[in-house]
N, C-alpha and C. Protein backbone atom coordinates (compact mmCIF):
# COMPACT_ATOMS: atom_id res chain seq x y z
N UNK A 1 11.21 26.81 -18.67
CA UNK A 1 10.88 25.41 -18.88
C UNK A 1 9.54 25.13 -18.20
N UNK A 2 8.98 24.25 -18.62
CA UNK A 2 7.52 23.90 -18.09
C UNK A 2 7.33 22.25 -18.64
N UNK A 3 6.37 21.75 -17.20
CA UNK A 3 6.60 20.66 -17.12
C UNK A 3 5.33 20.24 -16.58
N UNK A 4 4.11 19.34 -16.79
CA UNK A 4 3.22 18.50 -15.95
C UNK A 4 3.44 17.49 -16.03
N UNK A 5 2.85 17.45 -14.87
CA UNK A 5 3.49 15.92 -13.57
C UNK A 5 2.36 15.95 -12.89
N UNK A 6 2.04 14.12 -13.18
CA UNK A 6 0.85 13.86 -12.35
C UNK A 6 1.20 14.04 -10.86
N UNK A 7 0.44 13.63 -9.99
CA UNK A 7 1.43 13.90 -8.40
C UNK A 7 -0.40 13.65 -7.73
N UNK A 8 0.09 13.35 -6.13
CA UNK A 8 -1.48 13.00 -5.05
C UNK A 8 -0.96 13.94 -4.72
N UNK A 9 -1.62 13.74 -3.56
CA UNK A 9 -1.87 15.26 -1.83
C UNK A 9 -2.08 13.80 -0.98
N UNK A 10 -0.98 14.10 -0.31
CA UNK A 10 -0.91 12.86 0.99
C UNK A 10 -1.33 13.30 2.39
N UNK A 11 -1.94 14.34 1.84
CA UNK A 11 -2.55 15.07 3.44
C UNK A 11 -1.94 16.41 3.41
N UNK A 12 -0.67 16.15 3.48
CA UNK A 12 -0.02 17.59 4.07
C UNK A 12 1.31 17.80 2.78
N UNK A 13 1.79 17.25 1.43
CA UNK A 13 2.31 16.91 0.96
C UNK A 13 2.04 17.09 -0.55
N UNK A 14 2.34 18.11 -1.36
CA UNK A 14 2.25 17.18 -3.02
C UNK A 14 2.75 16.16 -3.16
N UNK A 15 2.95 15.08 -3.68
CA UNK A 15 4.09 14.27 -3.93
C UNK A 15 3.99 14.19 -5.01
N UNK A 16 4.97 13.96 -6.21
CA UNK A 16 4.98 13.64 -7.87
C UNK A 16 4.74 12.16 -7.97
N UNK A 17 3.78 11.95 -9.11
CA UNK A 17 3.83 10.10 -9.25
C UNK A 17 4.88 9.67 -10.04
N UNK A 18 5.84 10.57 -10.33
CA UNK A 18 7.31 9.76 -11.01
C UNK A 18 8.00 11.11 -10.33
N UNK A 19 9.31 10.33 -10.77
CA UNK A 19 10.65 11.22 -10.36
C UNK A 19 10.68 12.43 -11.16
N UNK A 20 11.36 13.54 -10.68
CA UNK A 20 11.21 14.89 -11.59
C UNK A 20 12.90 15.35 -11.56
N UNK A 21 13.41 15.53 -12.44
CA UNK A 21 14.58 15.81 -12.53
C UNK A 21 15.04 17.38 -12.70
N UNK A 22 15.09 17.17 -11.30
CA UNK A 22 15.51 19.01 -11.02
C UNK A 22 16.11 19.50 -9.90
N UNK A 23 17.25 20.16 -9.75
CA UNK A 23 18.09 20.43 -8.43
C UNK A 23 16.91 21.16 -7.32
N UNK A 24 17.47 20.29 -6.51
CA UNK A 24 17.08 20.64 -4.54
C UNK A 24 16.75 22.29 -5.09
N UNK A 25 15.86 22.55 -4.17
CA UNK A 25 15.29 24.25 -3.54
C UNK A 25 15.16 25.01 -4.91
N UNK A 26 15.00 24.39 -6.08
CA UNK A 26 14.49 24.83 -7.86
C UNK A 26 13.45 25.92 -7.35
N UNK A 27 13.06 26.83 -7.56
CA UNK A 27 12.31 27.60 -7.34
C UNK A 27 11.65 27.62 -8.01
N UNK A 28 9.81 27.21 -7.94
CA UNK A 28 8.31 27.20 -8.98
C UNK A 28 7.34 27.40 -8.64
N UNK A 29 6.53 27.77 -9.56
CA UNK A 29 5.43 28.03 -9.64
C UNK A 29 4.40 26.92 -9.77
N UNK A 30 3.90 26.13 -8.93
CA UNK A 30 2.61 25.59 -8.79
C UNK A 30 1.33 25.96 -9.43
N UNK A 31 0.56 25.10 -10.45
CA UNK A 31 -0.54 25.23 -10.42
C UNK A 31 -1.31 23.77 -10.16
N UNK A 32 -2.66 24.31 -9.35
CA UNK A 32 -2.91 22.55 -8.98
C UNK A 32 -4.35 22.56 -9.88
N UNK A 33 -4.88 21.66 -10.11
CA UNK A 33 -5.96 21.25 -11.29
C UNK A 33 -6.01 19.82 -10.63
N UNK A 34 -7.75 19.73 -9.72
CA UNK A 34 -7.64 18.55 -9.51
C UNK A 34 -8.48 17.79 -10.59
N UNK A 35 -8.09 16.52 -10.85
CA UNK A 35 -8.54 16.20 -11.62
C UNK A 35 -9.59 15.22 -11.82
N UNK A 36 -10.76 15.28 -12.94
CA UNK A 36 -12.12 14.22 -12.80
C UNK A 36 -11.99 12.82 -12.34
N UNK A 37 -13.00 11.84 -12.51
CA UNK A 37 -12.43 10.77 -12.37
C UNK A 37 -12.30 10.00 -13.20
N UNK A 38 -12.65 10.59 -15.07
CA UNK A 38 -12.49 10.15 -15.61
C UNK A 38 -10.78 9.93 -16.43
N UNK A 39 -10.29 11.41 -15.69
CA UNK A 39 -8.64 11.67 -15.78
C UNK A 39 -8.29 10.90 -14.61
N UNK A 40 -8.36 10.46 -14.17
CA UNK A 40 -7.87 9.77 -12.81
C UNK A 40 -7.54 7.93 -13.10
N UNK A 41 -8.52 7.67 -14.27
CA UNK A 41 -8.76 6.35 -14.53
C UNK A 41 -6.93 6.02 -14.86
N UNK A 42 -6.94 4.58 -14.79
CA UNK A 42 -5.15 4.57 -14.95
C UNK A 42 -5.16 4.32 -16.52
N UNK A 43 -3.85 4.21 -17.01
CA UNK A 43 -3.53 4.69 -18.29
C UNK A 43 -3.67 2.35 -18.54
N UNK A 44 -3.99 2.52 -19.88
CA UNK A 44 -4.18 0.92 -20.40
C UNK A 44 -2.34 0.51 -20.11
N UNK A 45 -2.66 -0.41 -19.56
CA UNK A 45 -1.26 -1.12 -19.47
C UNK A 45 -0.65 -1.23 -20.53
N UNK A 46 0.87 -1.59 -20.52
CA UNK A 46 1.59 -1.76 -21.39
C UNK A 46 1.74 -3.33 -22.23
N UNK A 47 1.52 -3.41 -23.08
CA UNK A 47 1.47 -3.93 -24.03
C UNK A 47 1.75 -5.82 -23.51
N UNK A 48 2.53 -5.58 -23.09
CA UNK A 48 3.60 -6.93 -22.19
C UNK A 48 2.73 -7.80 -21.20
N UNK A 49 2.03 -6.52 -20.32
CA UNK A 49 0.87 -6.88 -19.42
C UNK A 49 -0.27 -7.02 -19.74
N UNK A 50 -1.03 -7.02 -21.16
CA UNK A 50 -2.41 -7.11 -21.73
C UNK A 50 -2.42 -8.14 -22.62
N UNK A 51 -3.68 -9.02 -22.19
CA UNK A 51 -3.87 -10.29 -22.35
C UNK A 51 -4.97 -10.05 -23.97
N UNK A 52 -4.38 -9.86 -24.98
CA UNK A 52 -5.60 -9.52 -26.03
C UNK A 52 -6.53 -10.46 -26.19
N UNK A 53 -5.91 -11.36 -26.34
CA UNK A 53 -7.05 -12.77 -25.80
C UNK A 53 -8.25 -13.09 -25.18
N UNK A 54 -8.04 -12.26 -24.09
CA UNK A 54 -9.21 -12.67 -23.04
C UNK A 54 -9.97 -11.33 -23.36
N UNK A 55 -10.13 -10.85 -24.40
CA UNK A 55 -10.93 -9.29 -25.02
C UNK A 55 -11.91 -10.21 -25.62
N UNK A 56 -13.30 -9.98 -25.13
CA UNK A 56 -14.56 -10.54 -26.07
C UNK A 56 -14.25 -10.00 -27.72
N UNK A 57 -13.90 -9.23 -28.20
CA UNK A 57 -13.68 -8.60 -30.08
C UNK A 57 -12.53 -9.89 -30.54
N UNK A 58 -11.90 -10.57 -29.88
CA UNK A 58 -10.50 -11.16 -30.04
C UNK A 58 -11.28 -12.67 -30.93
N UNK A 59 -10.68 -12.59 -31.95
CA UNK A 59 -11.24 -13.98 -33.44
C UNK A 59 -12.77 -13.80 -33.60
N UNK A 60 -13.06 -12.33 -33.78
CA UNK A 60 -14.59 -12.26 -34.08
C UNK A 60 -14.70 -12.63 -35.71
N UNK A 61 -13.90 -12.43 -36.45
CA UNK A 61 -13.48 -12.97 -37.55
C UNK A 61 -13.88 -14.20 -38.28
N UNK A 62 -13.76 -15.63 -37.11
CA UNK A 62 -13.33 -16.69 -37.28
C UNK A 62 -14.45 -17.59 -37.90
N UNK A 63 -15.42 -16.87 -38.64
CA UNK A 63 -16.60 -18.03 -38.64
C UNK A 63 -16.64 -17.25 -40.05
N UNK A 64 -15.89 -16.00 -40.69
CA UNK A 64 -16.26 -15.63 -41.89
C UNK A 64 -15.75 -16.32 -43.06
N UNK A 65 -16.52 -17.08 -43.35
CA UNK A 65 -16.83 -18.03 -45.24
C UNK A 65 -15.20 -17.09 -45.78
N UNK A 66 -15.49 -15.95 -46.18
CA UNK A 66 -14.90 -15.28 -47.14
C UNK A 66 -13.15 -14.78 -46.64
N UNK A 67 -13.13 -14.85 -44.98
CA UNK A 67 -11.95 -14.76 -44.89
C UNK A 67 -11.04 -16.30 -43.77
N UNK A 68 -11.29 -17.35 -44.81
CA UNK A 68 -10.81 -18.57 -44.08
C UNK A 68 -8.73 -18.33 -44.54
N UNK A 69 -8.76 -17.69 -45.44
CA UNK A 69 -7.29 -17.42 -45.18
C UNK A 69 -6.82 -16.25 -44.99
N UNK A 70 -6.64 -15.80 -43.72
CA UNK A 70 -6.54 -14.09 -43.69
C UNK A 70 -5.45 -13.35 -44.30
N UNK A 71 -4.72 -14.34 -44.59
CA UNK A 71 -2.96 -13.58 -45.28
C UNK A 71 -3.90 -13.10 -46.59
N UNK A 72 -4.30 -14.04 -47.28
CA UNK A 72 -4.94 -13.95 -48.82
C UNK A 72 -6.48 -12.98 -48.63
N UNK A 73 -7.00 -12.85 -47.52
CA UNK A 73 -7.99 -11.46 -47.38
C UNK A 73 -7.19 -10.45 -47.61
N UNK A 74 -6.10 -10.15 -46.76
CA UNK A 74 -5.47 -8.86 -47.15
C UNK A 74 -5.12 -8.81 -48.46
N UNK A 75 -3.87 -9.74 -48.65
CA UNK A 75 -3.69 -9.24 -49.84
C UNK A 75 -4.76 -8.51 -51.25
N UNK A 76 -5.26 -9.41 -50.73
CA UNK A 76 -7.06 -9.14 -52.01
C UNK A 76 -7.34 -7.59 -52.06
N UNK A 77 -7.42 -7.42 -49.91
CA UNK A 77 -7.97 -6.14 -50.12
C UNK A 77 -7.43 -4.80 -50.21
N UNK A 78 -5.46 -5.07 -50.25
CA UNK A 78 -4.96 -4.31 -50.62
C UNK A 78 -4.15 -4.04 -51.96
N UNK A 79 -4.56 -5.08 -52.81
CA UNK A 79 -4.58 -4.87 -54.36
C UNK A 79 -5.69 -3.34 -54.30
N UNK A 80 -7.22 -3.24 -54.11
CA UNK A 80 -7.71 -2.56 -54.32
C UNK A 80 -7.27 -1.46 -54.03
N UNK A 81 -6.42 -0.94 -52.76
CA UNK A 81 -5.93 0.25 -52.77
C UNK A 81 -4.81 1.10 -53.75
N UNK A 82 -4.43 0.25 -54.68
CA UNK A 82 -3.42 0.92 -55.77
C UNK A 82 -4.32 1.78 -56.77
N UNK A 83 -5.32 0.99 -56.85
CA UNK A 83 -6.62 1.40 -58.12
C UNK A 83 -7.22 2.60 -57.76
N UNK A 84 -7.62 3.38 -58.60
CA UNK A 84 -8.48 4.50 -58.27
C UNK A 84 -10.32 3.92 -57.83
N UNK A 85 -10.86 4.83 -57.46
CA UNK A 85 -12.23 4.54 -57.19
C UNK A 85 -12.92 4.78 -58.83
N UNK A 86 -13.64 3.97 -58.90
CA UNK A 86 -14.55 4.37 -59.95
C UNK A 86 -15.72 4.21 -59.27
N UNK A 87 -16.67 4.77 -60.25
CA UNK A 87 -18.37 4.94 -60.15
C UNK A 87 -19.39 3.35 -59.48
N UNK A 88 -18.45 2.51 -59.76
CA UNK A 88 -18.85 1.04 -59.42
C UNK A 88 -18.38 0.53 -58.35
N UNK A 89 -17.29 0.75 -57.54
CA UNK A 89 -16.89 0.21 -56.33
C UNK A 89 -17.87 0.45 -55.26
């Protein structure tokens, strides 16, 4: 079985950053890979905790003439996907 697990060095210590499910005195093989700081960055929160709102891209939409009803943009623009491409699209 094989398994990575993020984990610090508390000085004198690996420690795992989650729980690892495996009986007391398991006998393993360690490999350590420290990692950049661009692997280090934390993972985007979960969904529950992210405010999409307060994202500058959030109703960049909202000033387009052509899509003042967005239900009826889609639909429009997924009629076109049943059709094949021709020479004119």
């Amino acid at each position: 079985m094989s398994i990575i697990v993020r984990a610090h060095f508390d000085g004198n210590t690996i420690v795992p950053d989650t729980a690892i499910d495996l009986p007391a005195d398991q006998p393993l093989e360690v490999e350590i890979r420290v990692l950049s700081p661009v692997e280090q960055a934390p993972k985007t929160p979960a969904l529950g905790a992210f405010d999409i709102a307060s994202q500058p891209f959030f109703g960049m939409w909202a000033d387009r003439e052509d899509m003042r009803d967005s239900a009826q943009w889609v639909r429009k623009e997924r009629e076109k996907w049943s059709s094949r491409l021709s020479g004119t699209d």
